[in-house]
N, C-alpha and C. Protein backbone atom coordinates (compact mmCIF):
# COMPACT_ATOMS: atom_id res chain seq x y z
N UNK A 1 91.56 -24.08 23.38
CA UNK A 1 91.09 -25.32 23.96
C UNK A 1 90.96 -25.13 25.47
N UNK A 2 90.24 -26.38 26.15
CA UNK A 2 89.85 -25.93 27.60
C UNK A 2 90.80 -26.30 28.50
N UNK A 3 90.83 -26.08 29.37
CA UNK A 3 91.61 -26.73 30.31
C UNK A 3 91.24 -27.75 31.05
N UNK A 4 91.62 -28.58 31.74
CA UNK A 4 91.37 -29.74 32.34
C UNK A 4 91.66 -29.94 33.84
N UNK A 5 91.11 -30.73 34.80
CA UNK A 5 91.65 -30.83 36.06
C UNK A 5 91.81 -32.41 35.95
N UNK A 6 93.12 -32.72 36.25
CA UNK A 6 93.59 -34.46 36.00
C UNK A 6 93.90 -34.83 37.49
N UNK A 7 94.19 -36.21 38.21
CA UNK A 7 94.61 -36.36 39.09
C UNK A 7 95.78 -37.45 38.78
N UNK A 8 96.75 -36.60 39.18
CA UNK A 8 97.86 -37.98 38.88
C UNK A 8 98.79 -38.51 39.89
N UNK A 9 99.46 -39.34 40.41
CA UNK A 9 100.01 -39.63 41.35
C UNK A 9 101.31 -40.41 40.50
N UNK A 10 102.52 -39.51 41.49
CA UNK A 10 103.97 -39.41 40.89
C UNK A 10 104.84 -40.44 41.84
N UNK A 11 105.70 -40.78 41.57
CA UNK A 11 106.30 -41.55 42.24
C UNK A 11 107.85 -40.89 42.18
N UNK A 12 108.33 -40.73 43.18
CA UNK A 12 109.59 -40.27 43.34
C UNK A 12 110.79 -41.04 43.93
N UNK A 13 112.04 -40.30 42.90
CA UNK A 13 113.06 -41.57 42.98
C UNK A 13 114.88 -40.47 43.54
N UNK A 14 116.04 -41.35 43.71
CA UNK A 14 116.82 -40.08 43.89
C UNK A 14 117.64 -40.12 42.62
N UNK A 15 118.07 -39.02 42.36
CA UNK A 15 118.39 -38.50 41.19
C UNK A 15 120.11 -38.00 41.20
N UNK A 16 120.78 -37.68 40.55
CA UNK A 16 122.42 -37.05 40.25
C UNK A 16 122.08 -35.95 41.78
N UNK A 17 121.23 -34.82 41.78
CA UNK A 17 120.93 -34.01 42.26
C UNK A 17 119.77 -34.15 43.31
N UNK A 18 119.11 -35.16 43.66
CA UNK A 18 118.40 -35.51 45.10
C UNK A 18 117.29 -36.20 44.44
N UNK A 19 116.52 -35.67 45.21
CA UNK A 19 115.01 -36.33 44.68
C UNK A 19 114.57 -36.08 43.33
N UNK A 20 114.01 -36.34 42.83
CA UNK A 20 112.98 -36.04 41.48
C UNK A 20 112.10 -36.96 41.12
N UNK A 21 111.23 -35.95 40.39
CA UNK A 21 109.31 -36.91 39.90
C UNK A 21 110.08 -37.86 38.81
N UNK A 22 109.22 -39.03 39.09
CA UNK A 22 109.78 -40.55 38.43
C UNK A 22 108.48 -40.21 37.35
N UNK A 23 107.78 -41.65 37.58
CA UNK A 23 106.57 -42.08 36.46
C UNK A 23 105.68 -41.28 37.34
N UNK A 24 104.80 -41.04 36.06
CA UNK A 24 103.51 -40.32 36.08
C UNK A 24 101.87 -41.19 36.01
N UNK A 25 101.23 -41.47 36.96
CA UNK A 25 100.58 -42.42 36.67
C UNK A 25 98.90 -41.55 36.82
N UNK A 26 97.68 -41.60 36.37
CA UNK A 26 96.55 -40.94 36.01
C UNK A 26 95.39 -41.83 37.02
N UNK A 27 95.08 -40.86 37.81
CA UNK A 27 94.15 -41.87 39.13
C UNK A 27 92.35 -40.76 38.39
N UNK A 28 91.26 -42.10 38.66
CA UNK A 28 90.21 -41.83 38.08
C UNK A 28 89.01 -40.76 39.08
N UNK A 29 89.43 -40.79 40.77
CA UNK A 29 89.31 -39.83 41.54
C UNK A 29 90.00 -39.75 42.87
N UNK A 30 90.76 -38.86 43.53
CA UNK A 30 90.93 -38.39 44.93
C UNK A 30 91.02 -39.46 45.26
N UNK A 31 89.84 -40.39 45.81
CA UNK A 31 89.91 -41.77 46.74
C UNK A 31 91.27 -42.78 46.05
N UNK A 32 90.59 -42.91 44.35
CA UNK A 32 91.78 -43.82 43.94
C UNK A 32 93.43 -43.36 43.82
N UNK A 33 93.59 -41.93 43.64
CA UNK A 33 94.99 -41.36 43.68
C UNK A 33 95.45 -41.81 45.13
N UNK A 34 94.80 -41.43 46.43
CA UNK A 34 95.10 -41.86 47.87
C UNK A 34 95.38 -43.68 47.67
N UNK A 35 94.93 -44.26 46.86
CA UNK A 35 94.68 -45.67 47.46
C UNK A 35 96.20 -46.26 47.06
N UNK A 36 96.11 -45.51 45.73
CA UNK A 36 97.53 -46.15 44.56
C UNK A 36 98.70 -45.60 45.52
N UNK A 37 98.69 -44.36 45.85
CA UNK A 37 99.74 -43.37 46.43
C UNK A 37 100.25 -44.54 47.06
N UNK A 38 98.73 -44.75 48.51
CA UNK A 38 99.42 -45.94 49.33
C UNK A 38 100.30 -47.24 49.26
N UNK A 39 99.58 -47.66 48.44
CA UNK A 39 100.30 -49.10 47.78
C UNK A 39 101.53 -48.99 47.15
N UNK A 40 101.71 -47.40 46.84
CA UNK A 40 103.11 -47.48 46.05
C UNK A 40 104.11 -47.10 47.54
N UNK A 41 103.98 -46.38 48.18
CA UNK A 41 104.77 -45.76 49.13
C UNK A 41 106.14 -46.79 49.58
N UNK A 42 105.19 -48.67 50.10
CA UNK A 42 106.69 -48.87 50.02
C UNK A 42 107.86 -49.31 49.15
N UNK A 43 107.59 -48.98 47.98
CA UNK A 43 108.57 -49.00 46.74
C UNK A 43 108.89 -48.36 46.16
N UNK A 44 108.47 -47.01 46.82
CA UNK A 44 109.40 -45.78 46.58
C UNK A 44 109.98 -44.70 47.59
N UNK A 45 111.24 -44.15 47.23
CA UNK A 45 111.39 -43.13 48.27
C UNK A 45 110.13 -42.15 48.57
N UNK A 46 109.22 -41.79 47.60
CA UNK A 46 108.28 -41.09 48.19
C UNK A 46 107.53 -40.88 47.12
N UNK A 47 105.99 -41.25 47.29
CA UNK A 47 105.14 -41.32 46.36
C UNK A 47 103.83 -39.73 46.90
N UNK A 48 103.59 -39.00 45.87
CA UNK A 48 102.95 -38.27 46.40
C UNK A 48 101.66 -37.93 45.10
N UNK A 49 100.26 -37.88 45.41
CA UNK A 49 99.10 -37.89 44.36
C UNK A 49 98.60 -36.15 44.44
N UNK A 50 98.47 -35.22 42.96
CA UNK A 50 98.08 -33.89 42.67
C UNK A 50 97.11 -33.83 42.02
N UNK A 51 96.82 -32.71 42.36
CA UNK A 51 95.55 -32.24 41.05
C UNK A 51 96.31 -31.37 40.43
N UNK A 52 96.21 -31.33 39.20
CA UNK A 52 96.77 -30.59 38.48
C UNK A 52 95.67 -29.76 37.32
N UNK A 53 96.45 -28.82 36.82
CA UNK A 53 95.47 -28.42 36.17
C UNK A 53 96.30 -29.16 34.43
N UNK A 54 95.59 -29.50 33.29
CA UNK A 54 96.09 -29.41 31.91
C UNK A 54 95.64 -29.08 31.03
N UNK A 55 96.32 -28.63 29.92
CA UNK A 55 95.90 -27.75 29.17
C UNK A 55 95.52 -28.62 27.88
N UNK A 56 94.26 -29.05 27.60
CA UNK A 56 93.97 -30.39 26.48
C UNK A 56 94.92 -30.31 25.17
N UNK A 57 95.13 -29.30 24.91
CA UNK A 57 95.62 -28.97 23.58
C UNK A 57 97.11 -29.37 23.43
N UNK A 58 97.90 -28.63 24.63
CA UNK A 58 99.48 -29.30 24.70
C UNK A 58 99.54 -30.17 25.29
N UNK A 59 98.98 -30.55 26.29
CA UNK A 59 99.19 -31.77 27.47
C UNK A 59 100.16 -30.81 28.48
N UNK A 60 100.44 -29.95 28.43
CA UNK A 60 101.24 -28.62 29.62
C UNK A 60 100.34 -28.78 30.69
N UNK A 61 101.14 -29.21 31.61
CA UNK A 61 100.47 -29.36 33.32
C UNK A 61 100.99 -27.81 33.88
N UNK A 62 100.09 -27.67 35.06
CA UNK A 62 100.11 -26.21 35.40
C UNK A 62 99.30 -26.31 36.84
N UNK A 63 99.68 -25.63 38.08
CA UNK A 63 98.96 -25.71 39.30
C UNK A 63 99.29 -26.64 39.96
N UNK A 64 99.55 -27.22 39.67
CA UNK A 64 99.77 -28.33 41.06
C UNK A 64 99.24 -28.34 42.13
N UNK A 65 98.31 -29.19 43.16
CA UNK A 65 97.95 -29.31 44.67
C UNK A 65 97.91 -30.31 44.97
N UNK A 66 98.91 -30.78 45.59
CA UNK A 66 99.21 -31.68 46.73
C UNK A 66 97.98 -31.96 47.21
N UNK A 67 97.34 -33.49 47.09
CA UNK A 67 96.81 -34.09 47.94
C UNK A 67 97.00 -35.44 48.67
N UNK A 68 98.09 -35.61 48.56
CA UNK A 68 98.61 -36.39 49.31
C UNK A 68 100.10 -37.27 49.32
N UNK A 69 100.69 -37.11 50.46
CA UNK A 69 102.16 -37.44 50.17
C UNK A 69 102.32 -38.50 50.85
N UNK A 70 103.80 -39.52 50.54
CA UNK A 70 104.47 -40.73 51.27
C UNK A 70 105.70 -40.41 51.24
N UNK A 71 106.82 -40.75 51.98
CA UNK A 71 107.98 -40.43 51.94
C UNK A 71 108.43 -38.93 51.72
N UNK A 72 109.36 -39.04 50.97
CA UNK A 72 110.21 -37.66 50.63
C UNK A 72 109.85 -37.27 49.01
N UNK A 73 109.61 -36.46 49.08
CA UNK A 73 109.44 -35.78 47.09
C UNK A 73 109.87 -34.37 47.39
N UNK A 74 109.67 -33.83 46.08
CA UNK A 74 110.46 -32.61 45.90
C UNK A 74 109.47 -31.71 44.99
N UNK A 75 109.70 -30.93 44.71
CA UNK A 75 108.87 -29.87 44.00
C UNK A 75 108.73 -30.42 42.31
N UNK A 76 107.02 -30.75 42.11
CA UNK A 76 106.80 -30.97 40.94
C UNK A 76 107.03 -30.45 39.53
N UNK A 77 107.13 -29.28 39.94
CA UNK A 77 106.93 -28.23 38.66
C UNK A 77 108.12 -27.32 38.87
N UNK A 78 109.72 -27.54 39.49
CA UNK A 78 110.54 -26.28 39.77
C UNK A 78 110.59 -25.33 38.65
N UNK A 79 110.86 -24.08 39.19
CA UNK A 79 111.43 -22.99 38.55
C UNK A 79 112.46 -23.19 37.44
């Protein structure tokens, strides 16, 4: 199956261990991931919108690029 390029914008919360990705929310392009990001920023410690790449078949996200951050977040995809 093909792969996909999605844009989603995460909202980040603090966790046992610091920050971590909260809800996952699906923006329809760039402009609207920036717009939502904004609006969420002040109700979260740190809201940040990616392109990601996915894989249709599993729903497995992969790539990640930052396009735009609010506050504090942490690494989407750790090791």
């Amino acid at each position: 199956m093909a792969d996909a390029e999605k844009i989603i914008v995460v909202q980040f919360k603090k966790g046992r261990n610091g920050i971590v990705p909260g809800e996952k929310r699906l923006a329809t392009s760039v402009a609207s991931a920036e717009k939502i990001a904004s609006g969420m920023a002040s109700r979260n410690i740190g809201v940040a919108a990616y392109a990601v790449t996915v894989d249709e078949e599993s729903g497995d996200m992969a790539n990640p690029r930052l396009l735009v951050q609010h506050g504090e977040i942490a690494d989407l995809m750790p090791e």
